[in-house]
PDB file of N, CA and C in Angstrom:
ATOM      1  N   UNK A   1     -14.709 -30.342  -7.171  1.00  0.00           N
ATOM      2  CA  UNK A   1     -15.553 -30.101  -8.322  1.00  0.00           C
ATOM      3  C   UNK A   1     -14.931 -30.778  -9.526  1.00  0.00           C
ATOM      4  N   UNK A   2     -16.119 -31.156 -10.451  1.00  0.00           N
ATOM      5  CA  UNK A   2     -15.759 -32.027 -11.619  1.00  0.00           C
ATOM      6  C   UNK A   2     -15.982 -31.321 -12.512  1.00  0.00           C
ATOM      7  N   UNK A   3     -15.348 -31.376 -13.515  1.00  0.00           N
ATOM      8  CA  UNK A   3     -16.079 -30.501 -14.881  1.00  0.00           C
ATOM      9  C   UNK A   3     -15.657 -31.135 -16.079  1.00  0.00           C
ATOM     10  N   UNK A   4     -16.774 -31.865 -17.103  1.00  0.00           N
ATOM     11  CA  UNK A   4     -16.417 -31.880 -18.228  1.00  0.00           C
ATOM     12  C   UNK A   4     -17.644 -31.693 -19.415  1.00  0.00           C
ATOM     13  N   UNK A   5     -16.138 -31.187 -20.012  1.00  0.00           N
ATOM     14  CA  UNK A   5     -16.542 -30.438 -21.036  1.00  0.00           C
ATOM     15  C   UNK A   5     -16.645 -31.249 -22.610  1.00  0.00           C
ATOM     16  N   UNK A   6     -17.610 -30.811 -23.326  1.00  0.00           N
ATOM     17  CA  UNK A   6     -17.581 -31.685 -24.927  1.00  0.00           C
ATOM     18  C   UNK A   6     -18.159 -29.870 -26.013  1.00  0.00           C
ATOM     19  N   UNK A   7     -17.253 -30.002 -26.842  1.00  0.00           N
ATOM     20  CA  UNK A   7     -17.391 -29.464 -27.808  1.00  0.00           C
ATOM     21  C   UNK A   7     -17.250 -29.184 -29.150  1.00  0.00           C
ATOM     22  N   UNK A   8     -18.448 -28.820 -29.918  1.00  0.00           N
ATOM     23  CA  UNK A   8     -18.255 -29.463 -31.361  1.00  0.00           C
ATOM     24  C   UNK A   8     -18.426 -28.596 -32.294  1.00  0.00           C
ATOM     25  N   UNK A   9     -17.545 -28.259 -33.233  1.00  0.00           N
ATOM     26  CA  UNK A   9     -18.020 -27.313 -34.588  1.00  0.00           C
ATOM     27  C   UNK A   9     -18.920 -27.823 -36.100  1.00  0.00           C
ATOM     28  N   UNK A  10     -20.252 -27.598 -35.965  1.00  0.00           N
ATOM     29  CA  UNK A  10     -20.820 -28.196 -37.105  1.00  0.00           C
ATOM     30  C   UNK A  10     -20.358 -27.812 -38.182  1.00  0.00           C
ATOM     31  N   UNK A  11     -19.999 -26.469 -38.326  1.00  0.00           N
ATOM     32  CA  UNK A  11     -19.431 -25.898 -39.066  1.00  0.00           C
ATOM     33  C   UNK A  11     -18.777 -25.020 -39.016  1.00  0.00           C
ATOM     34  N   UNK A  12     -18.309 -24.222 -40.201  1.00  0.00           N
ATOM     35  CA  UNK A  12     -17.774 -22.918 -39.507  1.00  0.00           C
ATOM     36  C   UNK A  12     -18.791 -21.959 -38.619  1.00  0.00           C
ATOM     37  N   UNK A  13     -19.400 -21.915 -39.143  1.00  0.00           N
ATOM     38  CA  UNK A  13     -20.454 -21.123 -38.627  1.00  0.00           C
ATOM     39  C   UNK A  13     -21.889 -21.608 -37.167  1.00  0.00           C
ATOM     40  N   UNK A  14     -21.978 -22.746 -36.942  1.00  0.00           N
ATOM     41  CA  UNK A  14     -22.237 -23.499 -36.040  1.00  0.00           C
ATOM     42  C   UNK A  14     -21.480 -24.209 -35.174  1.00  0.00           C
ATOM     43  N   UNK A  15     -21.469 -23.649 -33.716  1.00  0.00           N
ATOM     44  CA  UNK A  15     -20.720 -24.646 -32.511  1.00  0.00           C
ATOM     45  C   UNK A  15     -21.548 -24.470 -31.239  1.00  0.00           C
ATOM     46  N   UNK A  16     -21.238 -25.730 -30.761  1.00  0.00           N
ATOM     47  CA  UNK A  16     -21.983 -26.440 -29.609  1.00  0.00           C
ATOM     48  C   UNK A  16     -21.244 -26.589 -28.614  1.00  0.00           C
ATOM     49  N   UNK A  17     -22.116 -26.685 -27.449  1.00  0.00           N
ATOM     50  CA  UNK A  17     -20.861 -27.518 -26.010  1.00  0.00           C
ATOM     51  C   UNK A  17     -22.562 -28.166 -25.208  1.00  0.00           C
ATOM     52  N   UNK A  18     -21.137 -29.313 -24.821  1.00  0.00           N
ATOM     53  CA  UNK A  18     -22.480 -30.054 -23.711  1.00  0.00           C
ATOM     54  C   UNK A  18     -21.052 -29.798 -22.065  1.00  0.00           C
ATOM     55  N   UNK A  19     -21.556 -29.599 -21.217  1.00  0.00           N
ATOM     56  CA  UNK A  19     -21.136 -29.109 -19.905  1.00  0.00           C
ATOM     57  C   UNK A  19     -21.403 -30.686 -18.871  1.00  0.00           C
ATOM     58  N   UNK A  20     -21.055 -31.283 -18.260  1.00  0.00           N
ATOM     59  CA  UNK A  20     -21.434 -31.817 -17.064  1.00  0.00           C
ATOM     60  C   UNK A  20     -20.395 -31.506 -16.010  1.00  0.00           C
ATOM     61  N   UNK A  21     -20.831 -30.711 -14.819  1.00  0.00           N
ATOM     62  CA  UNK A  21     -20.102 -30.651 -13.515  1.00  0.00           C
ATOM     63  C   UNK A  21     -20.845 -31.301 -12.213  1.00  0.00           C
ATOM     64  N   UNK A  22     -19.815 -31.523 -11.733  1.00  0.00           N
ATOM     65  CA  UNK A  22     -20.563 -32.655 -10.252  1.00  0.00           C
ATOM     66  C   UNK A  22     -19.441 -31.969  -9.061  1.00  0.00           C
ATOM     67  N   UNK A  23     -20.556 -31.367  -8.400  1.00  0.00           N
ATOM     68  CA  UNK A  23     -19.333 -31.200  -6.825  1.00  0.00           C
ATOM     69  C   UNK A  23     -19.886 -31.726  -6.219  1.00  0.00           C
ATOM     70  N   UNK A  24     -19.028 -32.412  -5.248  1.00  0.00           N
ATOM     71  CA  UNK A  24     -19.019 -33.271  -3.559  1.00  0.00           C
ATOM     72  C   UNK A  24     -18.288 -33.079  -2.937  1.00  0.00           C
ATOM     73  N   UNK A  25     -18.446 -33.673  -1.807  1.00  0.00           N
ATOM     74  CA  UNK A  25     -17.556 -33.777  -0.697  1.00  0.00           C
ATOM     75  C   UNK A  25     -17.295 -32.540  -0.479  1.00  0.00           C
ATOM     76  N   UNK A  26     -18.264 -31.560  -0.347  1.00  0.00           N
ATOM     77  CA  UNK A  26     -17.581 -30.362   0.311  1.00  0.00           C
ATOM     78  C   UNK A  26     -17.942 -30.040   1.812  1.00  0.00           C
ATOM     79  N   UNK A  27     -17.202 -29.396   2.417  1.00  0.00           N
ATOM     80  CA  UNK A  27     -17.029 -29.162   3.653  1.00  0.00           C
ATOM     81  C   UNK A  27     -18.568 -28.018   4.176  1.00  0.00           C
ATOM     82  N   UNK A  28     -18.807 -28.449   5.355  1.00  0.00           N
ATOM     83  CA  UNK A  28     -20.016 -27.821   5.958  1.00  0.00           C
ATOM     84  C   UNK A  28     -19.863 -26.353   5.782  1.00  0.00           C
ATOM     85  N   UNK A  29     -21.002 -25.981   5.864  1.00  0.00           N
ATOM     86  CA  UNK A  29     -21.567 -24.151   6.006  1.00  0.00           C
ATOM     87  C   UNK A  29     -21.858 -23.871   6.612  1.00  0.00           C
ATOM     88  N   UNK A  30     -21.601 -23.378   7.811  1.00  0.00           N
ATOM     89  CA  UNK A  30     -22.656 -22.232   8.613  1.00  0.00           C
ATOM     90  C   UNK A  30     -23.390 -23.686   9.032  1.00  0.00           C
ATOM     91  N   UNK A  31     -22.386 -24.351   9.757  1.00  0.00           N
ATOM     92  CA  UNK A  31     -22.950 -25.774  10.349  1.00  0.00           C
ATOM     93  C   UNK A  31     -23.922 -26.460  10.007  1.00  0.00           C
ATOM     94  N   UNK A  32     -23.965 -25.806   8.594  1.00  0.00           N
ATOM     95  CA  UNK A  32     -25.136 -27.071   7.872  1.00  0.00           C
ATOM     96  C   UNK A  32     -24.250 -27.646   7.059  1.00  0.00           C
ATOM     97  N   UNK A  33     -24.109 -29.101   6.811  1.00  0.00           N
ATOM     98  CA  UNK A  33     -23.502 -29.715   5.823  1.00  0.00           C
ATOM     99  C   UNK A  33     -24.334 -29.203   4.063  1.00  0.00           C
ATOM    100  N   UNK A  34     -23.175 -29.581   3.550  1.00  0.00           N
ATOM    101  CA  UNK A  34     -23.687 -29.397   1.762  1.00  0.00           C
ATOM    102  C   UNK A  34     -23.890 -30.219   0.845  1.00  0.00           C
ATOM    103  N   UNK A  35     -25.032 -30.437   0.324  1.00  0.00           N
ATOM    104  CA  UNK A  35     -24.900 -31.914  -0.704  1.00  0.00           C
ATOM    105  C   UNK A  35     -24.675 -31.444  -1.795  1.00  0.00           C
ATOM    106  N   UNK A  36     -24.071 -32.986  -2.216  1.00  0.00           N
ATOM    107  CA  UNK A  36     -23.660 -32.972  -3.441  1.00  0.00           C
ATOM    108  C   UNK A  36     -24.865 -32.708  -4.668  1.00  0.00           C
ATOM    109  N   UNK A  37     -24.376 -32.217  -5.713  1.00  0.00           N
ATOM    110  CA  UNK A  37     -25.275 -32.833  -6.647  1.00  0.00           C
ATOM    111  C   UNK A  37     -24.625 -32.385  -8.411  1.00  0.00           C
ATOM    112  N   UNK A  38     -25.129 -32.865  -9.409  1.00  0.00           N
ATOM    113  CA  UNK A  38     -24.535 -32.670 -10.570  1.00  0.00           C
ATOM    114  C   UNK A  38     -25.422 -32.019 -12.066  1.00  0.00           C
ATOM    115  N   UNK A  39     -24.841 -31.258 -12.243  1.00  0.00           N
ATOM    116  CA  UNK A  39     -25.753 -30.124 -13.443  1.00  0.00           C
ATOM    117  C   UNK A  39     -25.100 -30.925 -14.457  1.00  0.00           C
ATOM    118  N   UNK A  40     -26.090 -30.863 -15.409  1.00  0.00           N
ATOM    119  CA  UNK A  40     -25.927 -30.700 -17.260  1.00  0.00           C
ATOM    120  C   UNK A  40     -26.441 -29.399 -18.144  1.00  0.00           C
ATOM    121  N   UNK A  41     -25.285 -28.675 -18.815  1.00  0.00           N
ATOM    122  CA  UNK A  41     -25.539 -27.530 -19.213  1.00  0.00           C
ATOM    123  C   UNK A  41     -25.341 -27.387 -20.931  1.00  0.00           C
ATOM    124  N   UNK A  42     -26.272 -27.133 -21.707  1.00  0.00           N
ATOM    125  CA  UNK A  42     -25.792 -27.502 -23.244  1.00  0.00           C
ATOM    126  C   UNK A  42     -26.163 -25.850 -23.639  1.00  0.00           C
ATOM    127  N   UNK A  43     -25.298 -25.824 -24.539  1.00  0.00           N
ATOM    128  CA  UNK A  43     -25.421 -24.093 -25.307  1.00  0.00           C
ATOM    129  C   UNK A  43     -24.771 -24.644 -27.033  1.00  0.00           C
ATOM    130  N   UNK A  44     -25.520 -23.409 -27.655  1.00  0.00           N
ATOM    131  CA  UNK A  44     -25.082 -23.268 -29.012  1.00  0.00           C
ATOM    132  C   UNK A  44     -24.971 -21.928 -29.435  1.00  0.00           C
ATOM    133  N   UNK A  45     -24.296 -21.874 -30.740  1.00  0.00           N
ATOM    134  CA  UNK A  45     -24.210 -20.442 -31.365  1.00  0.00           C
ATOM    135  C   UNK A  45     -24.123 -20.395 -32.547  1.00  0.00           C
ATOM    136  N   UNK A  46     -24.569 -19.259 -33.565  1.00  0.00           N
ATOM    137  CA  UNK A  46     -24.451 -19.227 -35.138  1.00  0.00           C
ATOM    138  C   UNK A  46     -24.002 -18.065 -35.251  1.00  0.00           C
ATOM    139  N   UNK A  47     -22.961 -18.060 -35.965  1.00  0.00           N
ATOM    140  CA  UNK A  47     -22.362 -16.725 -36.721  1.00  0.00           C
ATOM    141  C   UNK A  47     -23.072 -16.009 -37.816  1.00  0.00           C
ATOM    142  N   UNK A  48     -23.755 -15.392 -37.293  1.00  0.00           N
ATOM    143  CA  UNK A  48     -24.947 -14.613 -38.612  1.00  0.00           C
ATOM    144  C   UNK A  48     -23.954 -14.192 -39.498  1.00  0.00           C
ATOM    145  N   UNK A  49     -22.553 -12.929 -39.121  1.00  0.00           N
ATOM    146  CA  UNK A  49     -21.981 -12.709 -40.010  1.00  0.00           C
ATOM    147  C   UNK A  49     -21.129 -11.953 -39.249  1.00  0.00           C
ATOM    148  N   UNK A  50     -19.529 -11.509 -39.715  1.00  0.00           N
ATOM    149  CA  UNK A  50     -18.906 -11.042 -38.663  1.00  0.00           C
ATOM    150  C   UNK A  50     -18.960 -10.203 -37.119  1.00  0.00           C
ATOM    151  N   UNK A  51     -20.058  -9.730 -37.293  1.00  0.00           N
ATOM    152  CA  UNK A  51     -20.557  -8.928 -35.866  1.00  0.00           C
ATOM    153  C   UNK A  51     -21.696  -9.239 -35.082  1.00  0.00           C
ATOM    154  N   UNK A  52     -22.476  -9.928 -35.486  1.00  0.00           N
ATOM    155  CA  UNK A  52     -23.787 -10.734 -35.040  1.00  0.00           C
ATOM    156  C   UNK A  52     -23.439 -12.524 -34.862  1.00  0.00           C
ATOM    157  N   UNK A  53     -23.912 -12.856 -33.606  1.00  0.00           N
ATOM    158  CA  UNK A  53     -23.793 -13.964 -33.644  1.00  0.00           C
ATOM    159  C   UNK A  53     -25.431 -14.235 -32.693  1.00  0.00           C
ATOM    160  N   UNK A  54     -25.861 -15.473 -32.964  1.00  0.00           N
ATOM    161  CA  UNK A  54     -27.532 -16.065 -32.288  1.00  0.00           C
ATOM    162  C   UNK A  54     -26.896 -17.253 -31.393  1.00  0.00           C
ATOM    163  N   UNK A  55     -27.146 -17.041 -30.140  1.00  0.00           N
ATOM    164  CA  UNK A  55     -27.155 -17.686 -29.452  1.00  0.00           C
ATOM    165  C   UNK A  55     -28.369 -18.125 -28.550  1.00  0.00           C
ATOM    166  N   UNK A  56     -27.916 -19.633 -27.641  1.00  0.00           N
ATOM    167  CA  UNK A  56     -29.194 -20.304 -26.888  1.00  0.00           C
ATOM    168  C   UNK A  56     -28.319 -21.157 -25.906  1.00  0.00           C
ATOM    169  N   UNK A  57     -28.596 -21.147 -24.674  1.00  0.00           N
ATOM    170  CA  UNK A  57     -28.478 -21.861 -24.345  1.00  0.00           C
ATOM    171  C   UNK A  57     -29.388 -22.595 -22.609  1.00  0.00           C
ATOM    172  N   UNK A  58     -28.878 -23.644 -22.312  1.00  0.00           N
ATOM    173  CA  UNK A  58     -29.825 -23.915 -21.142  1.00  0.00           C
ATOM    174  C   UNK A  58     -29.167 -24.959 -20.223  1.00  0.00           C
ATOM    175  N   UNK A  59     -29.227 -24.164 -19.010  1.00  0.00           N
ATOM    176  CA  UNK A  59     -28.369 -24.675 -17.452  1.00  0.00           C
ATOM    177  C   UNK A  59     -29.251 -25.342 -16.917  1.00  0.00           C
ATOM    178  N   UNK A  60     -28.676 -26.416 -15.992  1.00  0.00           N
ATOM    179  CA  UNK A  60     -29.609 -26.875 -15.363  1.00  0.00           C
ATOM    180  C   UNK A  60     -30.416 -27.829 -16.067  1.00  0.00           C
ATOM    181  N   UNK A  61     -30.441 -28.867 -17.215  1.00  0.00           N
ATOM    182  CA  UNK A  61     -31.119 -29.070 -18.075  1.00  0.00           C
ATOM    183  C   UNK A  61     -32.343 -30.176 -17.241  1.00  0.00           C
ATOM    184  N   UNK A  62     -31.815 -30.703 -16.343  1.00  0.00           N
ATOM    185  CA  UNK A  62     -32.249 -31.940 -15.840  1.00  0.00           C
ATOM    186  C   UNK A  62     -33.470 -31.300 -14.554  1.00  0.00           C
ATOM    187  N   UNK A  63     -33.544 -30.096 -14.651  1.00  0.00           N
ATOM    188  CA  UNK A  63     -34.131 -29.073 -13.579  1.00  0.00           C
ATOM    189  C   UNK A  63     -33.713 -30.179 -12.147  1.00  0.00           C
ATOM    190  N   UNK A  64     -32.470 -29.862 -11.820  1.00  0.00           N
ATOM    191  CA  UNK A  64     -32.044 -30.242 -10.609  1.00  0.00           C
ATOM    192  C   UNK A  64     -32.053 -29.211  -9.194  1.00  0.00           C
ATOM    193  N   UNK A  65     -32.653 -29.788  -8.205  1.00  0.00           N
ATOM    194  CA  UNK A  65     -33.032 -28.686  -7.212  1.00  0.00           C
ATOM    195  C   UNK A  65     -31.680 -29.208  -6.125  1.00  0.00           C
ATOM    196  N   UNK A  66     -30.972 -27.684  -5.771  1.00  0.00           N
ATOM    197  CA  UNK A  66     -29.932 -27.755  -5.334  1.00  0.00           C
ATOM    198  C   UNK A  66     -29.589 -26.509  -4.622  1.00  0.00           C
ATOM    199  N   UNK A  67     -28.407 -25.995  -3.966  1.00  0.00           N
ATOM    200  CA  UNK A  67     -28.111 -25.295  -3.002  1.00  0.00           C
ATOM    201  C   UNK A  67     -26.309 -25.070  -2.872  1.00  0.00           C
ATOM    202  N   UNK A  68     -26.032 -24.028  -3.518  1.00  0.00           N
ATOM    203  CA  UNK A  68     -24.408 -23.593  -3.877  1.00  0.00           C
ATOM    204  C   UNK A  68     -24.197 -23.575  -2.234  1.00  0.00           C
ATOM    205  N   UNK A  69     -25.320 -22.939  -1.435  1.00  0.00           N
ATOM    206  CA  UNK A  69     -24.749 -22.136   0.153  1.00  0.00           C
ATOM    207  C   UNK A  69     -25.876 -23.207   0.721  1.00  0.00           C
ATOM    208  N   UNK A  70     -25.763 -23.235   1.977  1.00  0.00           N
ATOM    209  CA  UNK A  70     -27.258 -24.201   2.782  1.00  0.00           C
ATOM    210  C   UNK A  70     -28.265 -22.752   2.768  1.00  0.00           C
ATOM    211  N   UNK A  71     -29.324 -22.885   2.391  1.00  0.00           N
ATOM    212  CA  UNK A  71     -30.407 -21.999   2.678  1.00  0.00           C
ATOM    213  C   UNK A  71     -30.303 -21.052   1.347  1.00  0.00           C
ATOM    214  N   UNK A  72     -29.751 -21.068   0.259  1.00  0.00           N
ATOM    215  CA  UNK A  72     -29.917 -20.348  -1.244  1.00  0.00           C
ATOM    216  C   UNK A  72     -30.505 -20.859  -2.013  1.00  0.00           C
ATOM    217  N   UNK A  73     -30.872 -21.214  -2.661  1.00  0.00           N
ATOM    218  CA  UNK A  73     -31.717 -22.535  -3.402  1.00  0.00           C
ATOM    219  C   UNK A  73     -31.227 -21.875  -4.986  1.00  0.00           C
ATOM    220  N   UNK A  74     -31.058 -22.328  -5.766  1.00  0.00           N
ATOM    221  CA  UNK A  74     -30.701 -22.141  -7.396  1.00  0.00           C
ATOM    222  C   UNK A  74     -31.794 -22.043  -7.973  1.00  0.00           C
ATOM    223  N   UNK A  75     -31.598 -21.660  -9.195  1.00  0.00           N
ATOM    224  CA  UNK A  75     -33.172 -21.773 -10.049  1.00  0.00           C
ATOM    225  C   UNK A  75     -32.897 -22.979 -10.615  1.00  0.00           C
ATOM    226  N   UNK A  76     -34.337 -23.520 -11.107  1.00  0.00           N
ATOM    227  CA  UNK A  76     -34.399 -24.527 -11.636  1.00  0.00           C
ATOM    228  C   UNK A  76     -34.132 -24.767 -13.577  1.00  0.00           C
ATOM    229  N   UNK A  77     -33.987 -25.395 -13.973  1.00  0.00           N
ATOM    230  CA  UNK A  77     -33.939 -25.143 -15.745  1.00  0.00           C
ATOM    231  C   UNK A  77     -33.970 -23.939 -16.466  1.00  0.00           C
ATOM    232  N   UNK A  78     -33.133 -23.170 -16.697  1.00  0.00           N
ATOM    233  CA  UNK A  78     -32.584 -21.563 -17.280  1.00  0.00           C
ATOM    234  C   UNK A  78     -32.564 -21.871 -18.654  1.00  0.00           C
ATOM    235  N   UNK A  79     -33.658 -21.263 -19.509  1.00  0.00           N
ATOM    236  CA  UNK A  79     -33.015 -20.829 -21.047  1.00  0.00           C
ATOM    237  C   UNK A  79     -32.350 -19.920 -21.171  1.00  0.00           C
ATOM    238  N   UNK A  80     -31.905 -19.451 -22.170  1.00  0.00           N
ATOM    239  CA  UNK A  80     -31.679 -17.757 -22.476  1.00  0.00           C
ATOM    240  C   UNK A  80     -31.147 -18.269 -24.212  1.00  0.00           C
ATOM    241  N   UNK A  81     -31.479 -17.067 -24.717  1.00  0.00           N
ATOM    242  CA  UNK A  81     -31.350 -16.935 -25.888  1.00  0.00           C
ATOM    243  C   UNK A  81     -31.599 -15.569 -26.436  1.00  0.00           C
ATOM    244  N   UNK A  82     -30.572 -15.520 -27.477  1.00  0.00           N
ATOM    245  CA  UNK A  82     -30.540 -13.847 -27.909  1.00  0.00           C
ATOM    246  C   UNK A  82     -29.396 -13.662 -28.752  1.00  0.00           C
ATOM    247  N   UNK A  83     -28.813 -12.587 -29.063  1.00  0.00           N
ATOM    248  CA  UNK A  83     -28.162 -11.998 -30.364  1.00  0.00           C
ATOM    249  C   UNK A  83     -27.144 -11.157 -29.780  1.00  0.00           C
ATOM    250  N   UNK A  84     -25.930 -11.448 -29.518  1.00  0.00           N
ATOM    251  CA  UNK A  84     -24.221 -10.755 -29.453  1.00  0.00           C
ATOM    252  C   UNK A  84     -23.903  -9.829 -30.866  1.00  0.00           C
ATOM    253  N   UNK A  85     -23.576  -8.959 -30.483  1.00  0.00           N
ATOM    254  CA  UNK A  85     -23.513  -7.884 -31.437  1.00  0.00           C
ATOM    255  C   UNK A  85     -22.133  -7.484 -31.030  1.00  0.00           C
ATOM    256  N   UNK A  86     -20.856  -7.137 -32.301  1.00  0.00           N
ATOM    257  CA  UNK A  86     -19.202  -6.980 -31.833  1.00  0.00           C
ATOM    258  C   UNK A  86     -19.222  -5.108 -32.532  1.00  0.00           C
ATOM    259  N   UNK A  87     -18.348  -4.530 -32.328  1.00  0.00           N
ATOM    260  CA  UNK A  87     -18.092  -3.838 -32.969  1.00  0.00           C
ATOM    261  C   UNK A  87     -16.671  -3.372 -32.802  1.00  0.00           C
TER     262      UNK A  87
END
């Protein structure tokens, strides 16, 4: 497995990441071989104010159809977005 990572602070209060991982060459399953294949994953976040932060982000961007196990299938393009609360 490959993984790289990019990440950036717009500001204090704004930061980003862009994700690309690629696995291959991995060894068969349950005598089915496994293909390769490679995700792009980008997320962000804003610091509303010390205990609230807004986040978004989205896996899968390229909606790549793929298989962690032979016969599991992944979902395709994932948003999510929502509000972290600290206390």
């Amino acid at each position: 497995q490959t993984s790289i990572n990019f990440y950036h602070r717009f500001s204090k209060k704004l930061t980003s990441s862009l994700q690309f991982m690629s696995l291959s060459d991995r060894p068969a399953a349950w005598s089915a071989p496994r293909e390769d294949y490679q995700l792009l994953n980008a997320s962000a976040q804003y610091s509303i104010n010390d205990n609230l932060v807004a986040y978004g982000k989205i896996e899968n961007i390229e909606d790549i159809i793929y298989e962690t196990e032979p016969g599991f299938s992944s979902p395709g393009r994932t948003i999510f977005m929502g509000i972290r609360a600290s206390f």
